[in-house]
N, C-alpha and C. Protein backbone atom coordinates (compact mmCIF):
# COMPACT_ATOMS: atom_id res chain seq x y z
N UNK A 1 -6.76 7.27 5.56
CA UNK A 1 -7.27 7.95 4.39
C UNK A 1 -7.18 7.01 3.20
N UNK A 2 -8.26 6.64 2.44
CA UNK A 2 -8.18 6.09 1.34
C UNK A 2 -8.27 6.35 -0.05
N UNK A 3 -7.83 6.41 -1.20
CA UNK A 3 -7.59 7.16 -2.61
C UNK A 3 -8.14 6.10 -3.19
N UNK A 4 -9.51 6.90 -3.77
CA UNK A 4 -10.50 5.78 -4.73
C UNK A 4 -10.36 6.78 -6.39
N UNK A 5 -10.13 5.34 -7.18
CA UNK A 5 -10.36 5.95 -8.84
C UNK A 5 -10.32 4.60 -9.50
N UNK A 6 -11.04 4.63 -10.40
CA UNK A 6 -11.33 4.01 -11.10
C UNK A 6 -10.06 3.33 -12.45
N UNK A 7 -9.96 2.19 -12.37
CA UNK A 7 -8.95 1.70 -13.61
C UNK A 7 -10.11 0.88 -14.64
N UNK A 8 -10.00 0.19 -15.49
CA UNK A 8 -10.29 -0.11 -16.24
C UNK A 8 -11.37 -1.67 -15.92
N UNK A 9 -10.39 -2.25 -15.01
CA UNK A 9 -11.27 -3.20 -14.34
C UNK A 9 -12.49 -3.08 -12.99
N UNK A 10 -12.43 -1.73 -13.13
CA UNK A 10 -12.79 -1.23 -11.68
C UNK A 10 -12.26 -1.48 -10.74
N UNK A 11 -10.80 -1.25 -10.70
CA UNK A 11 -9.80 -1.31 -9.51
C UNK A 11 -9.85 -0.10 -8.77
N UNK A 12 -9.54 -0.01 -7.75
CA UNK A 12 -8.87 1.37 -6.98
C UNK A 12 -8.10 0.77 -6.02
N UNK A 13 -7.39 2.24 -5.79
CA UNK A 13 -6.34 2.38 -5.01
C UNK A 13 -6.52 2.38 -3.09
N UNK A 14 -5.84 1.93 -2.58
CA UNK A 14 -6.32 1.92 -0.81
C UNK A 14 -4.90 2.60 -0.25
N UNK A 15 -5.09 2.52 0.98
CA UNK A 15 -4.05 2.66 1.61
C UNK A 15 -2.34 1.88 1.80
N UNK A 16 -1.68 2.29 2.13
CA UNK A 16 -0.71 1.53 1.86
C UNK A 16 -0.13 0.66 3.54
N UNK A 17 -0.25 -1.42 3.06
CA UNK A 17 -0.32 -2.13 4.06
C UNK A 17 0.85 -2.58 4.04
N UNK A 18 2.05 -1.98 3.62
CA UNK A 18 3.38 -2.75 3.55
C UNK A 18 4.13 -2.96 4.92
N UNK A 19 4.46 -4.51 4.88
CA UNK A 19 5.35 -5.04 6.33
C UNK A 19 6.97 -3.83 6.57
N UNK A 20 6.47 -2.99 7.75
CA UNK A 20 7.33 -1.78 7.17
C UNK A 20 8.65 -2.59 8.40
N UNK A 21 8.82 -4.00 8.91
CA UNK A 21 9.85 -4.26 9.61
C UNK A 21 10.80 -4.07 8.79
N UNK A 22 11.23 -4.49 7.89
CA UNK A 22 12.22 -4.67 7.37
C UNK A 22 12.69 -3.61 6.90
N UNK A 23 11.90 -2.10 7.02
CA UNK A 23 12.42 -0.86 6.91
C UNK A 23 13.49 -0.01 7.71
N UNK A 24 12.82 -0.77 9.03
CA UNK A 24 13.02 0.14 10.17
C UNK A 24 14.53 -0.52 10.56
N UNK A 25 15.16 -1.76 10.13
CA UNK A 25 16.53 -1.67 10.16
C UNK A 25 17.13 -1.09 9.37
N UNK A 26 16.70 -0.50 8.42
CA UNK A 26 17.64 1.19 7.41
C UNK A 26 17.36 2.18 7.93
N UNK A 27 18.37 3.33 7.71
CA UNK A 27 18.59 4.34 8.47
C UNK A 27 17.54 5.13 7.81
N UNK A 28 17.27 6.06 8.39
CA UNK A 28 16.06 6.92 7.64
C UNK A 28 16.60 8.01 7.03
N UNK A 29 16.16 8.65 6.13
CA UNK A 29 16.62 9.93 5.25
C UNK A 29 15.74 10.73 5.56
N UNK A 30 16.21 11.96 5.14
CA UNK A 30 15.73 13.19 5.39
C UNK A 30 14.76 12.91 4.33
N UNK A 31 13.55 13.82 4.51
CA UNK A 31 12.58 14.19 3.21
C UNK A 31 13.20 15.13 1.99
N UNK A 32 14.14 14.63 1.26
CA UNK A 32 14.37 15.70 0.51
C UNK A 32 14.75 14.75 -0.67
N UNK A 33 14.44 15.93 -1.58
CA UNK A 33 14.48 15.01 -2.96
C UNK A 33 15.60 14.85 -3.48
N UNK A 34 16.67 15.34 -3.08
CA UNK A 34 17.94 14.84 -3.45
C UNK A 34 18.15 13.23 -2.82
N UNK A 35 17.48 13.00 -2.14
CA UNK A 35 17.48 11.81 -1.50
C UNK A 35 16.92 10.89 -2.17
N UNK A 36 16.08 11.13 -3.05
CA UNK A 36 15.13 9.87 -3.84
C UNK A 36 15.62 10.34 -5.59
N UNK A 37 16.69 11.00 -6.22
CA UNK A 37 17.02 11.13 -7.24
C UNK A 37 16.93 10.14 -7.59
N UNK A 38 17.25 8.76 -7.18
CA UNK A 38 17.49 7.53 -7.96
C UNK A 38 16.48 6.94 -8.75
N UNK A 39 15.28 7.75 -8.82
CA UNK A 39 13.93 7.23 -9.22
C UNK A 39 14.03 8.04 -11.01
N UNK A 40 14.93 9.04 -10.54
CA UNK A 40 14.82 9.62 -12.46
C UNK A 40 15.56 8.94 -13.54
N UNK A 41 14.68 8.94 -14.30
CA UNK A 41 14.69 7.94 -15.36
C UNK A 41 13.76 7.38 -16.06
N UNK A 42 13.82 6.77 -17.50
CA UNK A 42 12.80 6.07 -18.14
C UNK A 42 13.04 4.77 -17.58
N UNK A 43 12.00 4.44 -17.22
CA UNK A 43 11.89 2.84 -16.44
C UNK A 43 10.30 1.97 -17.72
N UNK A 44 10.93 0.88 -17.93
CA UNK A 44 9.28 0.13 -19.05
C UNK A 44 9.38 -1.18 -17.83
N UNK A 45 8.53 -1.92 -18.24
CA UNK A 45 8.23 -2.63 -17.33
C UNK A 45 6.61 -3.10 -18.01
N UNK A 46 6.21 -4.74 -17.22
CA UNK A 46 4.97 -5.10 -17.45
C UNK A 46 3.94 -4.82 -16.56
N UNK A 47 2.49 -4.56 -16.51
CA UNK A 47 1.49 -4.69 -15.47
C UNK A 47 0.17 -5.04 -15.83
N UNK A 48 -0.41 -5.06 -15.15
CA UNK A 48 -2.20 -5.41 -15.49
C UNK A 48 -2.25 -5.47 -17.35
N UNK A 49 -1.85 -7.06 -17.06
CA UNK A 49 -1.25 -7.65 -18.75
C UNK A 49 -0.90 -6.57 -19.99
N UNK A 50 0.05 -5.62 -19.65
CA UNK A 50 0.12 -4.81 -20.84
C UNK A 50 1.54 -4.32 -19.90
N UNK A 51 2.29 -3.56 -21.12
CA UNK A 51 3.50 -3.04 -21.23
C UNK A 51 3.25 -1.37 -20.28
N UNK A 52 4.10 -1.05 -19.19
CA UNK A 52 4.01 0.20 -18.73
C UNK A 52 5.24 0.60 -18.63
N UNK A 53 5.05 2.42 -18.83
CA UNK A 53 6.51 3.10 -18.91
C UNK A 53 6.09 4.54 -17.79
N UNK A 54 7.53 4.59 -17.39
CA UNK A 54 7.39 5.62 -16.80
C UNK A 54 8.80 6.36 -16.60
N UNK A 55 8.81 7.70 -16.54
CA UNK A 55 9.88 8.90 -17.16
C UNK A 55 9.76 10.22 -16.03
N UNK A 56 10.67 9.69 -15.23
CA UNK A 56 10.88 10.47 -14.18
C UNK A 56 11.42 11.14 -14.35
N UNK A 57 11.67 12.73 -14.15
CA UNK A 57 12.69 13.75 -14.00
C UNK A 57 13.96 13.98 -12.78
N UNK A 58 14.90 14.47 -13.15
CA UNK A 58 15.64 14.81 -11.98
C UNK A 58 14.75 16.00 -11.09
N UNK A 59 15.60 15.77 -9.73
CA UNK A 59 14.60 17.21 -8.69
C UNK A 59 15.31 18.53 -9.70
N UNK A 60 13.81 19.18 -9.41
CA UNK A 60 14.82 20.84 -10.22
C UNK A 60 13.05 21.40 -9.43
N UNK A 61 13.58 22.93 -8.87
CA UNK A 61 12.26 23.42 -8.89
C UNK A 61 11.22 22.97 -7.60
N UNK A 62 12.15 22.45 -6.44
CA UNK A 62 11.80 21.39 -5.60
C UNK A 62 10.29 20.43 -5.57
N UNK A 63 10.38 19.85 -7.41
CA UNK A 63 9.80 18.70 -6.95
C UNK A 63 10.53 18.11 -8.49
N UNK A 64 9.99 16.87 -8.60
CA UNK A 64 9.81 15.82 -9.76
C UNK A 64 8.90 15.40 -10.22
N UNK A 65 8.88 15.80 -11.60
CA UNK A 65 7.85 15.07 -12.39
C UNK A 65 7.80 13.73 -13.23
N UNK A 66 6.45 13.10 -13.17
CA UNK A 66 6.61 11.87 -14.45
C UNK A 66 5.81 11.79 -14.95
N UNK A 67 5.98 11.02 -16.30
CA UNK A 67 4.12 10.61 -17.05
C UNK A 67 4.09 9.01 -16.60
N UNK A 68 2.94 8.20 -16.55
CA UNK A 68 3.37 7.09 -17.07
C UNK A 68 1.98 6.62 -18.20
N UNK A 69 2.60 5.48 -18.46
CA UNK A 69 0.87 4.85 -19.23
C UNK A 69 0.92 3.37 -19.17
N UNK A 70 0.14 2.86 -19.51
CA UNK A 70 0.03 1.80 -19.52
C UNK A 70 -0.61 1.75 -21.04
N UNK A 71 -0.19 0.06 -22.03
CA UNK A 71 -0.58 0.23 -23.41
C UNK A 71 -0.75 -1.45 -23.34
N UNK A 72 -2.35 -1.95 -23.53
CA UNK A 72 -2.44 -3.01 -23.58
C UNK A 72 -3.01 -3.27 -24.96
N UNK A 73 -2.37 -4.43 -25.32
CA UNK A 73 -3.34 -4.98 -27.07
C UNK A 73 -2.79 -3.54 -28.04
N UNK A 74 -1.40 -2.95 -28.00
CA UNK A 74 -0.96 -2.20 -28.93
C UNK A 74 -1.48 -0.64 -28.37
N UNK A 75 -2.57 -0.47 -27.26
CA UNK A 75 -3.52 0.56 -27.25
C UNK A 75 -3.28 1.20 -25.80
N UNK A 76 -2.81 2.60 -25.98
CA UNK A 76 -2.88 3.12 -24.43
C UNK A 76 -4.43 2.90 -24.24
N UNK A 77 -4.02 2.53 -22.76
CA UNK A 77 -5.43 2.01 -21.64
C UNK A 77 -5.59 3.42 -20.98
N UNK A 78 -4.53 3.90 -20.18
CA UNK A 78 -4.33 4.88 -19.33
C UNK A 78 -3.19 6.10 -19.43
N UNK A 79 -3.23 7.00 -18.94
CA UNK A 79 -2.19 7.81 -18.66
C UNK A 79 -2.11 8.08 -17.36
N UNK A 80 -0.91 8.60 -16.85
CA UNK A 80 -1.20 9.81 -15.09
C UNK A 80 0.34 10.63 -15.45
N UNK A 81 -0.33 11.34 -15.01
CA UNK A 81 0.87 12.71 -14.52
C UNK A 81 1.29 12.57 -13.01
N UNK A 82 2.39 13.23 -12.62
CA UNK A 82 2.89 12.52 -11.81
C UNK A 82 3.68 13.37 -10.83
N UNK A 83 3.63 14.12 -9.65
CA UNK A 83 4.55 15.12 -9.04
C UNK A 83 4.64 14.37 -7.64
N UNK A 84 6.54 14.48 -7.41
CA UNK A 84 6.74 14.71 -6.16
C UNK A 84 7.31 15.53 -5.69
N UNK A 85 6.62 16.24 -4.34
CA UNK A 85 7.21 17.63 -4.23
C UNK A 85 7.50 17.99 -2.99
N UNK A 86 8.44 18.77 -2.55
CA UNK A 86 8.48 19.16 -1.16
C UNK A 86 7.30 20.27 -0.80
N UNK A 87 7.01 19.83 0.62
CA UNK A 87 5.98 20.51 1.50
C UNK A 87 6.11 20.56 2.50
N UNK A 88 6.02 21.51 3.46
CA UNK A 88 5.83 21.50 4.78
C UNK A 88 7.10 20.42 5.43
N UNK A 89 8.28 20.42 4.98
CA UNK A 89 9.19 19.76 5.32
C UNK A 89 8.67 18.31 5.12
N UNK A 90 8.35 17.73 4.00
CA UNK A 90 8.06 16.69 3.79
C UNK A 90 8.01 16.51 2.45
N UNK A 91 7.26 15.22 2.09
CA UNK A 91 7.20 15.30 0.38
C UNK A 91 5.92 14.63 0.37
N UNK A 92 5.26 14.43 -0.91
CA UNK A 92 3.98 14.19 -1.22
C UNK A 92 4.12 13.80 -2.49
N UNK A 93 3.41 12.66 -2.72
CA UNK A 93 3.00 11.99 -4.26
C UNK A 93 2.08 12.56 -4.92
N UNK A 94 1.66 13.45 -5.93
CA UNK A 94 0.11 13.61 -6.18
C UNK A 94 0.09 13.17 -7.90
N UNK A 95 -0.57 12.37 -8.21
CA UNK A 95 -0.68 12.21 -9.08
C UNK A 95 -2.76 12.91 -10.54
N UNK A 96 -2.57 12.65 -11.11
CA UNK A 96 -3.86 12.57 -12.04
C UNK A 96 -4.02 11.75 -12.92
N UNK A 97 -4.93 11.35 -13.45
CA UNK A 97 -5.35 9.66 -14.45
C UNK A 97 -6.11 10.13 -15.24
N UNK A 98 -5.67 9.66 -16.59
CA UNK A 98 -6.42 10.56 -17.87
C UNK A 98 -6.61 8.99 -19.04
N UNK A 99 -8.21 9.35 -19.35
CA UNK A 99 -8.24 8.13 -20.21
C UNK A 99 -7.11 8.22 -22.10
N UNK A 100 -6.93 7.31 -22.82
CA UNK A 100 -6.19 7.32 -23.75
C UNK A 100 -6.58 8.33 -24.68
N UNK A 101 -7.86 9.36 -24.49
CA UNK A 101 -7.80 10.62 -25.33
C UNK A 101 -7.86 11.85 -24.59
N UNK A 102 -7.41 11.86 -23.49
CA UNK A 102 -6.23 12.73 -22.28
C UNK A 102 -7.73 13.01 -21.61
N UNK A 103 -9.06 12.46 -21.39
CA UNK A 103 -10.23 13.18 -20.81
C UNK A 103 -9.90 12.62 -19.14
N UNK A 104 -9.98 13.59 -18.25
CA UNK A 104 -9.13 13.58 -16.79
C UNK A 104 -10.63 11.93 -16.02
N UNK A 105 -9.70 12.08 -14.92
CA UNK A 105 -10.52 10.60 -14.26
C UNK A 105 -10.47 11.80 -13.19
N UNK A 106 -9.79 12.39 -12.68
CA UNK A 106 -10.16 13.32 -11.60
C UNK A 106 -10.74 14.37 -12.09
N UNK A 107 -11.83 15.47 -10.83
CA UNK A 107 -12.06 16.69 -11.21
C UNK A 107 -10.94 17.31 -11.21
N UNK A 108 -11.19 18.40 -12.14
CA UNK A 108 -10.33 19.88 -12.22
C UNK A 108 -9.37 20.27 -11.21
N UNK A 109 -9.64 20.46 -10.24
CA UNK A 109 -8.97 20.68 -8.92
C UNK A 109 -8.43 19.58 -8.02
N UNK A 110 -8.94 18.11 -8.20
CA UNK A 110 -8.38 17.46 -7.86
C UNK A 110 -6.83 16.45 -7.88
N UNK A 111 -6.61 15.48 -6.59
CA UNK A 111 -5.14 14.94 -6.83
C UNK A 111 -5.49 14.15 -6.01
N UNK A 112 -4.98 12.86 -6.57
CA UNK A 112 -4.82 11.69 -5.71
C UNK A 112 -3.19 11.56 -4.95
N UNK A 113 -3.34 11.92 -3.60
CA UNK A 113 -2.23 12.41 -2.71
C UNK A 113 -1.89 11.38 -2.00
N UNK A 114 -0.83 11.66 -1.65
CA UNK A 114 0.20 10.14 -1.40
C UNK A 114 1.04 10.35 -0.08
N UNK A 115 0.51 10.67 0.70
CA UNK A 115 2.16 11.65 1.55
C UNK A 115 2.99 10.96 2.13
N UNK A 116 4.63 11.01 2.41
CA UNK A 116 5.30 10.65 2.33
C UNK A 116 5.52 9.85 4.33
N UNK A 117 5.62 8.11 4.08
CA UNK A 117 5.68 7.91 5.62
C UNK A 117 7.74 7.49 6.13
N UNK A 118 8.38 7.37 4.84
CA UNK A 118 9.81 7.00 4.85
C UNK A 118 10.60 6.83 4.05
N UNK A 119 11.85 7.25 4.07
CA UNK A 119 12.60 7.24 3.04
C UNK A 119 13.90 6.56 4.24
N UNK A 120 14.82 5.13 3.22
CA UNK A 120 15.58 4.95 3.33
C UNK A 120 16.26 4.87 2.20
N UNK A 121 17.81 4.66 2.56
CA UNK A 121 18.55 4.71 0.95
C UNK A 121 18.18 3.59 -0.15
N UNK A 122 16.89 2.60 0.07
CA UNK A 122 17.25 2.09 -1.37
C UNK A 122 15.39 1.77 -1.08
N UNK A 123 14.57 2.92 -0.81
CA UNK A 123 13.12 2.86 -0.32
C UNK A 123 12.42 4.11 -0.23
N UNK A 124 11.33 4.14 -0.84
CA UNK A 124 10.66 5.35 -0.61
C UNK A 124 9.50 5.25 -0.15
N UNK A 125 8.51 4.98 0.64
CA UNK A 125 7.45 4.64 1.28
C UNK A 125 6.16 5.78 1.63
N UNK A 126 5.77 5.68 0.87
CA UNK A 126 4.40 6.67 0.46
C UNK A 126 3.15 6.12 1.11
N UNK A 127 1.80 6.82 1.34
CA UNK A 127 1.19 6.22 2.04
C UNK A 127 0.43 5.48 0.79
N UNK A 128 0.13 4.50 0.27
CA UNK A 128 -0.31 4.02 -0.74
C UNK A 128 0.53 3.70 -2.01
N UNK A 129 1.99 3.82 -1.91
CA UNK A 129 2.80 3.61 -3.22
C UNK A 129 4.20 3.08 -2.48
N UNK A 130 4.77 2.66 -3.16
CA UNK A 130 6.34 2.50 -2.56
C UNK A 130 7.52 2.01 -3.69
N UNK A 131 8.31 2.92 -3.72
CA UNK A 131 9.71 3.02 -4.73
C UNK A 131 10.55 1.76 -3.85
N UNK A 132 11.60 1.15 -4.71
CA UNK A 132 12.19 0.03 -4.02
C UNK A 132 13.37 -0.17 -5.00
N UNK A 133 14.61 0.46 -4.65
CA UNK A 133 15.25 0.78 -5.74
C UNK A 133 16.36 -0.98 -5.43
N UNK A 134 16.18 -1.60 -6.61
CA UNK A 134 16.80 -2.74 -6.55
C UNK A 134 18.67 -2.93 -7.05
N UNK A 135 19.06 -2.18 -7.93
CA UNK A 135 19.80 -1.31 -8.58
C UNK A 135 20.02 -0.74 -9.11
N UNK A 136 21.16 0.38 -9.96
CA UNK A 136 20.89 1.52 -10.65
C UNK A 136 19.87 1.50 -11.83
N UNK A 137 19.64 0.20 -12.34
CA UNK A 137 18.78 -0.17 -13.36
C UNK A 137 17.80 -0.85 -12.98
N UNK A 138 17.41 -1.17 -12.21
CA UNK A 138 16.11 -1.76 -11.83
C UNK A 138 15.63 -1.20 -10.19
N UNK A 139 14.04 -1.27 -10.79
CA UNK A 139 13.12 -0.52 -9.39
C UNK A 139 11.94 -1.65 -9.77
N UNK A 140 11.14 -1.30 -8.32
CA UNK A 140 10.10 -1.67 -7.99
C UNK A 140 9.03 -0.78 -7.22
N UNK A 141 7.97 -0.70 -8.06
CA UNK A 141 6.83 0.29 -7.33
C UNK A 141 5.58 -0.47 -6.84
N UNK A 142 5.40 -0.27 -5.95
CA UNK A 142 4.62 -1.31 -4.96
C UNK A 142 3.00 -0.59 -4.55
N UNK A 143 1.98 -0.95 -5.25
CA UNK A 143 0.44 -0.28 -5.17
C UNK A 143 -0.22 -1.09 -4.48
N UNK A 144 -1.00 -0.85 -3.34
CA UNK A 144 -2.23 -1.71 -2.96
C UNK A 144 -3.12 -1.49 -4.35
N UNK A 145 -4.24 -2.09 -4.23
CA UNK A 145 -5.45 -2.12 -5.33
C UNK A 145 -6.47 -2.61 -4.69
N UNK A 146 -7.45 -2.07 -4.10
CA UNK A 146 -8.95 -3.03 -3.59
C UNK A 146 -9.72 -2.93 -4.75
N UNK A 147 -10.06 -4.14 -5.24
CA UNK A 147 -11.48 -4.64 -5.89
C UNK A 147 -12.81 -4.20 -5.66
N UNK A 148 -13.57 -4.32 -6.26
CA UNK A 148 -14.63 -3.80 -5.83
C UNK A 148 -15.45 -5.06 -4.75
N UNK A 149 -15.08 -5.74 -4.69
CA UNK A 149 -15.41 -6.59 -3.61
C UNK A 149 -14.76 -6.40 -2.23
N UNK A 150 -13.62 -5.51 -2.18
CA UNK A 150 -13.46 -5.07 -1.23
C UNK A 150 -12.00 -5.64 -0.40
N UNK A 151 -11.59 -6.67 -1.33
CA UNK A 151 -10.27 -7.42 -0.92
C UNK A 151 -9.11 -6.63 -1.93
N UNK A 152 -7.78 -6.90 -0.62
CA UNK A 152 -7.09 -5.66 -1.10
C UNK A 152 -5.59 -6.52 -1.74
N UNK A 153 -5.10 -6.49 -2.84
CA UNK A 153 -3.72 -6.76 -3.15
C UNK A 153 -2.35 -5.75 -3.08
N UNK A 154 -1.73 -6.58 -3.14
CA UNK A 154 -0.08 -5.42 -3.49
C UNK A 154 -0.02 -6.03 -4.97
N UNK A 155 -0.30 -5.20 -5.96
CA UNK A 155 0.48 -5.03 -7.32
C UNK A 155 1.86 -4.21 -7.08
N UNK A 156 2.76 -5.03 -7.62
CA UNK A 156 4.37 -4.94 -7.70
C UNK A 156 4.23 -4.56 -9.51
N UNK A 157 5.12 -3.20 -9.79
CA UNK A 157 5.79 -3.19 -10.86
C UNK A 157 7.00 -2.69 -10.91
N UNK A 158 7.77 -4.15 -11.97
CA UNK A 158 8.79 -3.61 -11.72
C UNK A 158 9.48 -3.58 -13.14
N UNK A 159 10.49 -2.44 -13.17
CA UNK A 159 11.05 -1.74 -13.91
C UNK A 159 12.49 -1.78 -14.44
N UNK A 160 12.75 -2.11 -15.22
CA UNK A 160 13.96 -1.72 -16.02
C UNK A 160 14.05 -0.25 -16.28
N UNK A 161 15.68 0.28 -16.19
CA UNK A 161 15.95 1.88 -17.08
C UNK A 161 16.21 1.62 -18.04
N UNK A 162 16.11 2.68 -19.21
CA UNK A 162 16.37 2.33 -20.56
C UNK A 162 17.59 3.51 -20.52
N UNK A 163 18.51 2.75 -21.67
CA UNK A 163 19.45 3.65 -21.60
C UNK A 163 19.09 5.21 -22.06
């Protein structure tokens, strides 16, 4: 399954191609969000040449929410809203992308969905995203991106917490 939307350069999003060996020697966790708490927090960080933040909640309500944005040349570029939530004994990413005067990149009803392929204690592995908790203050979120030419990268961002 592939999650297409539009960024600014005409990027989108693909599936997620991460070398999952080096997973599979950590023990696996249950799907539950007490298990991935380590992601709440304000995290800033750089990406697609501009400053990005993002403000995770603790689980309450069995899921978590975040905003993030991205602000290049002084100027939000982007926004997304941000839920992870339990389902069906599992969890799911769904996010939405809103240009800098909140007008949605998805329809009404729509969500760019993420569902969940592993969780180890310092990893969260989504099908298209991946948390990579480096220590209590620093993470790494890991996006494919295909071009419109059709070749696919891993954009890495990574994150500082702010106190």
């Amino acid at each position: 399954m592939k999650y297409l939307f539009i960024i600014t350069a005409l990027l989108c999003f693909s599936g997620w191609s991460q070398n999952e060996t080096e997973t599979k020697t950590q023990d696996s966790l249950a799907p539950k969000l007490e298990n991935i708490k380590w992601i709440s927090g304000n995290w800033k960080g750089e990406a697609f040449g501009g400053q990005t933040e993002e403000n995770w909640s603790e689980p309450s309500g069995g899921s978590m929410m975040a905003t993030f944005k991205l602000i290049n040349d002084g100027q939000v570029s982007f926004y997304e809203i941000e839920i992870i939530r339990e389902i069906e004994n599992s969890l799911v990413l769904q996010l939405k992308h809103f240009d800098n005067d909140l007008k949605g990149w998805e329809t009404k009803n729509e969500t760019v969905d993420f569902p969940l392929k592993k969780i180890t204690p310092t990893q969260v592995i989504f099908e298209g995203m991946s948390f990579e908790k480096v220590s209590d203050t620093e993470m790494n979120v890991y996006v494919d991106i295909k071009n419109e030419e059709g070749h696919t990268e891993m954009v890495k961002f990574n994150y500082k917490k702010s106190p």
